[in-house]
Structure formats: structure tokens, C-alpha cells
N, C-alpha and C. Protein backbone atom coordinates (compact mmCIF):
# COMPACT_ATOMS: atom_id res chain seq x y z
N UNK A 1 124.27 -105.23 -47.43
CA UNK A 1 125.67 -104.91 -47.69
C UNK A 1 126.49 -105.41 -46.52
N UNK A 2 127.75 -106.02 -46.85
CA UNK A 2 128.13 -106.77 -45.94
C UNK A 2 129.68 -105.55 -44.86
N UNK A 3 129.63 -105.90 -44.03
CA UNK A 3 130.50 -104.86 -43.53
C UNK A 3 131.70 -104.62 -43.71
N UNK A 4 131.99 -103.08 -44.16
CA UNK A 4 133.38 -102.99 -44.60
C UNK A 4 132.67 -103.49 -46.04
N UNK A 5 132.27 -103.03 -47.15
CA UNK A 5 131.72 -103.14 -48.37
C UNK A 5 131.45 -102.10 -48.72
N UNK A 6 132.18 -102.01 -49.48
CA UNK A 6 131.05 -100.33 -50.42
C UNK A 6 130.75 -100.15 -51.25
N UNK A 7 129.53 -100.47 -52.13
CA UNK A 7 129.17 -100.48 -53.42
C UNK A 7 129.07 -98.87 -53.98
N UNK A 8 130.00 -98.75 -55.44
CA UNK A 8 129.36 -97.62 -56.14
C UNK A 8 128.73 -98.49 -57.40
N UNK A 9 127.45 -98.45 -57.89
CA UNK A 9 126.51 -99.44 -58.75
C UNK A 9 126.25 -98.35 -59.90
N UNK A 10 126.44 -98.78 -60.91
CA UNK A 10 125.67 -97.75 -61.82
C UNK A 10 125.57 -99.08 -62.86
N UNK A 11 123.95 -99.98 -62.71
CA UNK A 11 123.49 -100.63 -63.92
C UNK A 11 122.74 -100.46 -65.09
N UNK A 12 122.88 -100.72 -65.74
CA UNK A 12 122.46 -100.06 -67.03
C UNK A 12 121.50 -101.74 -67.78
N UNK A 13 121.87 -102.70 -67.33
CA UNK A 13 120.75 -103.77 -67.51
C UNK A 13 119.25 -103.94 -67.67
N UNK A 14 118.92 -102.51 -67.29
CA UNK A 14 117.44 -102.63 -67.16
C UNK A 14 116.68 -102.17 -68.47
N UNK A 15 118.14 -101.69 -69.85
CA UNK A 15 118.05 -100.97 -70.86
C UNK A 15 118.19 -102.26 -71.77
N UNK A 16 117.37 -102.68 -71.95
CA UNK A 16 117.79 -103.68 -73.32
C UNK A 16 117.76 -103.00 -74.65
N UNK A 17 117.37 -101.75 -74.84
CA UNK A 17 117.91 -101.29 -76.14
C UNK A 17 119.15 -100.88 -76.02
N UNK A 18 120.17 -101.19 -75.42
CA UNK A 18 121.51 -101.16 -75.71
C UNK A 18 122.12 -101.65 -76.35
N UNK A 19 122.59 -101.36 -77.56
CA UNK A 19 123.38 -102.16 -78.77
C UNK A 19 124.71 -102.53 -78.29
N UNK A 20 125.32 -103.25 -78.83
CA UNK A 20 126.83 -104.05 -78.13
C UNK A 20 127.84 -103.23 -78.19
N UNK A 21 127.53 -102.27 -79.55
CA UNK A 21 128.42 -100.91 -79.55
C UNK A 21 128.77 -99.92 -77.98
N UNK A 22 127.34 -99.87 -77.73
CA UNK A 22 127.30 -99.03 -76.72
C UNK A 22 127.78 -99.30 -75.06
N UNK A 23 127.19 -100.91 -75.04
CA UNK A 23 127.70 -101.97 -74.21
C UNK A 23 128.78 -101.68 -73.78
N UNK A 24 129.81 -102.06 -74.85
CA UNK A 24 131.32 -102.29 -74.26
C UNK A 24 131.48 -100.95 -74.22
N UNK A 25 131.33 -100.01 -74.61
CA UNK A 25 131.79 -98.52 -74.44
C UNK A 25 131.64 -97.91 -73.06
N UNK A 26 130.25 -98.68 -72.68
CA UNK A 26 129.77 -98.48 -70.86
C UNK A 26 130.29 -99.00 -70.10
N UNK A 27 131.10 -100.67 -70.66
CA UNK A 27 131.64 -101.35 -70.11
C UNK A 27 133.10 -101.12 -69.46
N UNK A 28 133.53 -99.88 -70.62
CA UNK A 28 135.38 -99.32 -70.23
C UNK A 28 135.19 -98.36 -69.42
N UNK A 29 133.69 -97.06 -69.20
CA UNK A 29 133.61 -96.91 -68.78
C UNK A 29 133.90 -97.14 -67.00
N UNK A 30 132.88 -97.86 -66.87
CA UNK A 30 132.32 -98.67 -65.41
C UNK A 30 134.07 -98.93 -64.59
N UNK A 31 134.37 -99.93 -65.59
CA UNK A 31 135.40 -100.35 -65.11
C UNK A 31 136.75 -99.29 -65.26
N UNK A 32 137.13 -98.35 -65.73
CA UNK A 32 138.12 -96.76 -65.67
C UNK A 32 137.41 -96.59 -64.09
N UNK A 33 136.35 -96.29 -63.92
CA UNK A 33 135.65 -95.64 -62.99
C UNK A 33 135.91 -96.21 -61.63
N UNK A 34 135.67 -97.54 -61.94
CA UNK A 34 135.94 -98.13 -60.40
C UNK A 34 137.33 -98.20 -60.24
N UNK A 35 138.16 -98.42 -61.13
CA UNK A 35 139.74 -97.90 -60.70
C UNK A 35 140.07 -97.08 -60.24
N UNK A 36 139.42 -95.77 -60.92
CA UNK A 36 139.70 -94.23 -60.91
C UNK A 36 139.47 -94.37 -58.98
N UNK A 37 138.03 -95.06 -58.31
CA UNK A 37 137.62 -94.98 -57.50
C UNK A 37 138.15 -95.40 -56.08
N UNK A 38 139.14 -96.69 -56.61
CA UNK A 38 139.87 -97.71 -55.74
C UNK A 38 141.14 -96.86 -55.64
N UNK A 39 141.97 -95.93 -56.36
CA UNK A 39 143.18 -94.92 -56.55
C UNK A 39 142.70 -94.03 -55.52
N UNK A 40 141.56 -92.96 -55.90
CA UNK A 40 141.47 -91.59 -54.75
C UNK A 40 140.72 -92.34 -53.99
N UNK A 41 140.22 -93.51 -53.57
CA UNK A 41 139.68 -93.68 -52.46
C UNK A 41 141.32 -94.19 -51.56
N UNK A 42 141.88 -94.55 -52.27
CA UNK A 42 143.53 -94.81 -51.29
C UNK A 42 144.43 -93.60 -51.04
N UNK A 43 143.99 -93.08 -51.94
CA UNK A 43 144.89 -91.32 -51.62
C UNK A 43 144.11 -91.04 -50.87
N UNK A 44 142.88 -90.97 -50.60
CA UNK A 44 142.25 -90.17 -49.38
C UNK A 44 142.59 -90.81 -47.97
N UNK A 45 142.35 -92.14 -48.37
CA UNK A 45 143.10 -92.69 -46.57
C UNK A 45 144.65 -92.13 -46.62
N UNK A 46 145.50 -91.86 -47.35
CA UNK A 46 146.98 -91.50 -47.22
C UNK A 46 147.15 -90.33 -46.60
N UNK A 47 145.81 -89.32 -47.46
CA UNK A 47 146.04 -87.55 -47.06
C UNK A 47 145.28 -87.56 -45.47
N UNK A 48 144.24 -88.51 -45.26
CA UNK A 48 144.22 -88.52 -44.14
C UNK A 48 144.57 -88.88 -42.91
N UNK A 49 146.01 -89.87 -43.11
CA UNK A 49 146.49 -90.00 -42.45
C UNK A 49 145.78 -91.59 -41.61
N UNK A 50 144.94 -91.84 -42.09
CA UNK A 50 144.51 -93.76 -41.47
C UNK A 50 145.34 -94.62 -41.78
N UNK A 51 146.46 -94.24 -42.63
CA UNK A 51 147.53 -95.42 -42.16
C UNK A 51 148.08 -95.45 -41.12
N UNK A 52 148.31 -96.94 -40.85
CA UNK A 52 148.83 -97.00 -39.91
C UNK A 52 149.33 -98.50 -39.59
N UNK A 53 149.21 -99.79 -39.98
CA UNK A 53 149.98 -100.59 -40.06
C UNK A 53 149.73 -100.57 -41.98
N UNK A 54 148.70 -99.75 -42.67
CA UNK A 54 148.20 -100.48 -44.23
C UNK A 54 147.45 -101.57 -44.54
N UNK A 55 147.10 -101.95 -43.89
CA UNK A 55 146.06 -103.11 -43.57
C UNK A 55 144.96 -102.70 -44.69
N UNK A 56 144.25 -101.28 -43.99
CA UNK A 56 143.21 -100.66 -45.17
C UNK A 56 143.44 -100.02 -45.88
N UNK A 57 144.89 -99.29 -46.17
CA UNK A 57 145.05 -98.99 -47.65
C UNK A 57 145.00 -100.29 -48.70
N UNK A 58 145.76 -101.53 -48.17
CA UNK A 58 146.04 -102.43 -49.45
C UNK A 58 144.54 -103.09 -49.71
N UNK A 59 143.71 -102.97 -48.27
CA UNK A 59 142.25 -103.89 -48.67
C UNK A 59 141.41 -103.21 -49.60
N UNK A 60 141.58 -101.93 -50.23
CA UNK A 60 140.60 -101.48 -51.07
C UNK A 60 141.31 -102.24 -52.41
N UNK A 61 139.95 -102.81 -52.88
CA UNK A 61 139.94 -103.60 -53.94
C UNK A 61 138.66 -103.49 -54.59
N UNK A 62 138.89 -103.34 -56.28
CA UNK A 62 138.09 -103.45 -56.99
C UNK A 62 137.57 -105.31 -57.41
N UNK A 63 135.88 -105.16 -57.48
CA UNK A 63 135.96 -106.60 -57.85
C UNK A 63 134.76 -106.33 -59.29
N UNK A 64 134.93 -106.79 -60.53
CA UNK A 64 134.38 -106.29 -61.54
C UNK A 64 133.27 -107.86 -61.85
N UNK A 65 131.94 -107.46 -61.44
CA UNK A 65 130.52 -108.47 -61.16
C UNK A 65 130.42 -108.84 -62.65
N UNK A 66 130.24 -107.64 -63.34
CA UNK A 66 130.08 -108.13 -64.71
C UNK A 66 130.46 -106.50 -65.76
N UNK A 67 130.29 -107.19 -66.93
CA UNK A 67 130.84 -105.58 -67.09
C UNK A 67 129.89 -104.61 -67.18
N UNK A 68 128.98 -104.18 -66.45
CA UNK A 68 128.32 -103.48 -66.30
C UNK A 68 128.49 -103.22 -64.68
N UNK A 69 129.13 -103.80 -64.18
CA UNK A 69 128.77 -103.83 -62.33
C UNK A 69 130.15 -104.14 -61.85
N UNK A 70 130.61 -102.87 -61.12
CA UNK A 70 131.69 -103.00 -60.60
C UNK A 70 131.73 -102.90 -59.25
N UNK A 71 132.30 -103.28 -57.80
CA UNK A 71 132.06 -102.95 -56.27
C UNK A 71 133.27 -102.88 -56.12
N UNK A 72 133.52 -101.56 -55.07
CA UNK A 72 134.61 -101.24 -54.28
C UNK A 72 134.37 -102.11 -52.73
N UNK A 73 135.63 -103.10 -52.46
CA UNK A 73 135.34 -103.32 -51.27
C UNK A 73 136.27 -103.20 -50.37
N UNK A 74 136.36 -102.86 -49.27
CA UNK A 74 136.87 -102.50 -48.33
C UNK A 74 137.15 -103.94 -47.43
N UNK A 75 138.52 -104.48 -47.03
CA UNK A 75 138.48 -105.81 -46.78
C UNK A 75 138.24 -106.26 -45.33
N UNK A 76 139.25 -105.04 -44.52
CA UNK A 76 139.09 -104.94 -43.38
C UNK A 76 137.67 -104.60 -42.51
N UNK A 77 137.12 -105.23 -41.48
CA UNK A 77 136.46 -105.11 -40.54
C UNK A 77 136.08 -103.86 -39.95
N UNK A 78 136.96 -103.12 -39.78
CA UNK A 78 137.21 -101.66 -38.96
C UNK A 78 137.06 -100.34 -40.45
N UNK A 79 137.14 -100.56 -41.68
CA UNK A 79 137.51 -99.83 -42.38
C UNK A 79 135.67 -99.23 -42.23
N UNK A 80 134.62 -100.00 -41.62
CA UNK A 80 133.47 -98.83 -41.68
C UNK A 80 133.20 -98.01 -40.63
N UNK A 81 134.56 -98.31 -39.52
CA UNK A 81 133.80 -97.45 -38.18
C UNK A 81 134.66 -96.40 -38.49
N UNK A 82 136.26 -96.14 -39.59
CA UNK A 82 136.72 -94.92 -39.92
C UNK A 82 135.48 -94.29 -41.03
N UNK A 83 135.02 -94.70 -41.58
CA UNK A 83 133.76 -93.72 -42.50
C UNK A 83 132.79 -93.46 -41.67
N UNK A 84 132.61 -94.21 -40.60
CA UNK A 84 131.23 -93.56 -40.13
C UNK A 84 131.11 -92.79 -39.09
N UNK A 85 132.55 -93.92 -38.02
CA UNK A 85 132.98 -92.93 -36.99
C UNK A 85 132.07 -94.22 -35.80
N UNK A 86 132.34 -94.36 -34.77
CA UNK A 86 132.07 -94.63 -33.45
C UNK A 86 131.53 -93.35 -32.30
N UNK A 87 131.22 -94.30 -31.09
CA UNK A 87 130.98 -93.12 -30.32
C UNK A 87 132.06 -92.43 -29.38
N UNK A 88 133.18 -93.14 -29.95
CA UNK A 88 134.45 -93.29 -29.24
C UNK A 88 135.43 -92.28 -30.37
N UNK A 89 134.76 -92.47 -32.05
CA UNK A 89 135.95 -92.18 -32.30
C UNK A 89 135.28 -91.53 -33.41
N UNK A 90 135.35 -89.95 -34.50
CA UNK A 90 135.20 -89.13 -35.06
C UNK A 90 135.55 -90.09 -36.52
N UNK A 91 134.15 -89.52 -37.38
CA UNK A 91 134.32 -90.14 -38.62
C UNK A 91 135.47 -89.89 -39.46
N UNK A 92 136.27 -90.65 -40.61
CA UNK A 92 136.94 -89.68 -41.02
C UNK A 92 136.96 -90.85 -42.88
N UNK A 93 135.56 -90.18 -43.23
CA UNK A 93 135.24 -90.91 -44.02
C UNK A 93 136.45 -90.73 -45.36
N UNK A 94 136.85 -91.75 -46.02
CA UNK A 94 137.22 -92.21 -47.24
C UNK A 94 136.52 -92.89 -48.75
N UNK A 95 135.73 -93.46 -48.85
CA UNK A 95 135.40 -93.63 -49.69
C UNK A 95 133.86 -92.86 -50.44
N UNK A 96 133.14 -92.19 -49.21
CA UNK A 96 132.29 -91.03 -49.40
C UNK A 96 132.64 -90.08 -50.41
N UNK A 97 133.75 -89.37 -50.02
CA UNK A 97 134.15 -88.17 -50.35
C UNK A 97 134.97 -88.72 -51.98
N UNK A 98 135.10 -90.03 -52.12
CA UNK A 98 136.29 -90.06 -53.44
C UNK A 98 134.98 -90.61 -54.24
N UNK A 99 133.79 -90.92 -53.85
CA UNK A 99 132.65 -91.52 -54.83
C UNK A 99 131.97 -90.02 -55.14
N UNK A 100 131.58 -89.46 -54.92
CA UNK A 100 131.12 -87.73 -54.60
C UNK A 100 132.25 -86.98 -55.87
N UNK A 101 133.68 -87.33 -55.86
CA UNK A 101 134.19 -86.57 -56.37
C UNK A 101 134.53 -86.97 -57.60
N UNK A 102 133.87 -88.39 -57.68
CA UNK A 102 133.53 -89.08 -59.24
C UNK A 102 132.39 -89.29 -60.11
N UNK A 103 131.14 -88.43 -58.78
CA UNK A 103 129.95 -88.57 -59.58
C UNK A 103 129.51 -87.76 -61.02
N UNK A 104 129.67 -86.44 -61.08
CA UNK A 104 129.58 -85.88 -61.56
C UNK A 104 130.18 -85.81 -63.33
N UNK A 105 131.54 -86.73 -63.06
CA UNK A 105 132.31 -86.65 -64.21
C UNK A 105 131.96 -88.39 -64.95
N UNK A 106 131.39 -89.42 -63.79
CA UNK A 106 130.83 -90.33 -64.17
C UNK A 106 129.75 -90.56 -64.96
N UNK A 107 128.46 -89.34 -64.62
CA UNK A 107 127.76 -88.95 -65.37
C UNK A 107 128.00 -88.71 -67.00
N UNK A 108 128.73 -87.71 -67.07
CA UNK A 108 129.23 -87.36 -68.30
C UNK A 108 129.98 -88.51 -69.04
N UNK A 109 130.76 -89.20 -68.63
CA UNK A 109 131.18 -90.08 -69.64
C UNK A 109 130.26 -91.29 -69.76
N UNK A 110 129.36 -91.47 -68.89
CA UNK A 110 127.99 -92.45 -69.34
C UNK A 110 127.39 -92.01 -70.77
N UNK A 111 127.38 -90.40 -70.39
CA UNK A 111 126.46 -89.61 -71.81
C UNK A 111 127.07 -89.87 -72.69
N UNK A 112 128.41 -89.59 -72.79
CA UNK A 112 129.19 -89.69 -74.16
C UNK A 112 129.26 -91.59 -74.51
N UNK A 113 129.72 -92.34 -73.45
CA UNK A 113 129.50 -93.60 -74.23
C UNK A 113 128.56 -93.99 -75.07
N UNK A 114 127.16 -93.29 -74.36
CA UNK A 114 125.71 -93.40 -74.85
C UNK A 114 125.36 -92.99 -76.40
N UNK A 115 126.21 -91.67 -76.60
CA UNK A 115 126.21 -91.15 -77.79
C UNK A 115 127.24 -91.49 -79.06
N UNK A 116 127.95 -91.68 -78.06
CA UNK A 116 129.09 -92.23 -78.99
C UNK A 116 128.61 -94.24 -79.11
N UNK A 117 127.92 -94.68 -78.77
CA UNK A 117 127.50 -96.01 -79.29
C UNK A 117 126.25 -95.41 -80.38
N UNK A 118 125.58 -94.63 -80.05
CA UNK A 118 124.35 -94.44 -80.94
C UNK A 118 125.12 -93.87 -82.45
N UNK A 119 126.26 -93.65 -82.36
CA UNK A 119 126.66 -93.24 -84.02
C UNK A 119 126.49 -94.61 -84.61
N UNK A 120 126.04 -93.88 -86.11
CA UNK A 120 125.59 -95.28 -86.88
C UNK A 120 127.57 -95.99 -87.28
């Protein structure tokens, strides 16, 4: 992973019984998701206050691999020593906390695409 990169991955390729129904249904998924992800991952740098010229609010960018594979990337250089923190300087992670607060509901709409492609 290249620095200042942050993959959230959820592939589903390894399923070839996936009908095309179900496909694109995973596909609006994935891609809602990584938006949803690139939005509160920028509200979280806002509420936390890491602006400061915007440099790394505007570098979070979604880039969509295929439609099954979406990456959040972070453009700036410095945007991994605010998540991780230095020995100089206290983490004050952003994109942790906004992937965490999408897992759970990401889950669930995987299930329902899943089910909702399996209707005949």
C-alpha cells in the first residue's frame, strides 16, 4: 500500500455464482459505500479540526477499480502521519474511525443486494 492510501476492499470476485442481477446490485452498493466513505471520512478531518491550509480535506478521493473494487485515497504525503501519529505528534486518525462506522451497515446492504439478486 502506497503512502497516504487507504484501501476499504470488499471483493466479491472470488464468487462466480453471482448472477448479473446480483452483480450490479453489489456494484451500487460498493460504490454508495465508498462515497458514503470519502463524505464522513472529510467530516471527520473537519470535526477534527486537521484543516488547515485543505490540502487533505480536498485529497480524499474516491477511485472506482472496477465495479466491485472501490479505494479511498488519501493524496497528500502527511495525511498518514495524522492517522497514525509520529513520535512528535499524537494520532488523530480519520479515515479509521469513518471505515468502522460503515462496517457494520456495509455488511447489511451486501446481504440484502445478495438476496435481493437471488429473487427469481
Amino acid at each position: 500500500m502506497a503512502v497516504g492510501q487507504f484501501r476499504m476492499r470488499k471483493t466479491l470476485d472470488r464468487t462466480p455464482a453471482v448472477g448479473t442481477k446480483t452483480r450490479r446490485l453489489l456494484s451500487v452498493v460498493v460504490r454508495r459505500t465508498a462515497f458514503e466513505l470519502q463524505n464522513r471520512t472529510q467530516s471527520t478531518i473537519r470535526a477534527k479540526n486537521i484543516v488547515d491550509t485543505g490540502d487533505l480535506y480536498n485529497s480524499v478521493k474516491v477511485i472506482q477499480r472496477n465495479d466491485l473494487n472501490a479505494v479511498l485515497r488519501v493524496g497528500v504525503h502527511y495525511g498518514i502521519y495524522h492517522e497514525y501519529g509520529t513520535v512528535k505528534m499524537a494520532a488523530r486518525p480519520y479515515v479509521g474511525p469513518s471505515v468502522d462506522s460503515l462496517r457494520q451497515e456495509f455488511g447489511r446492504m451486501i446481504e440484502r443486494a445478495v438476496q435481493e439478486g437471488a429473487r427469481p
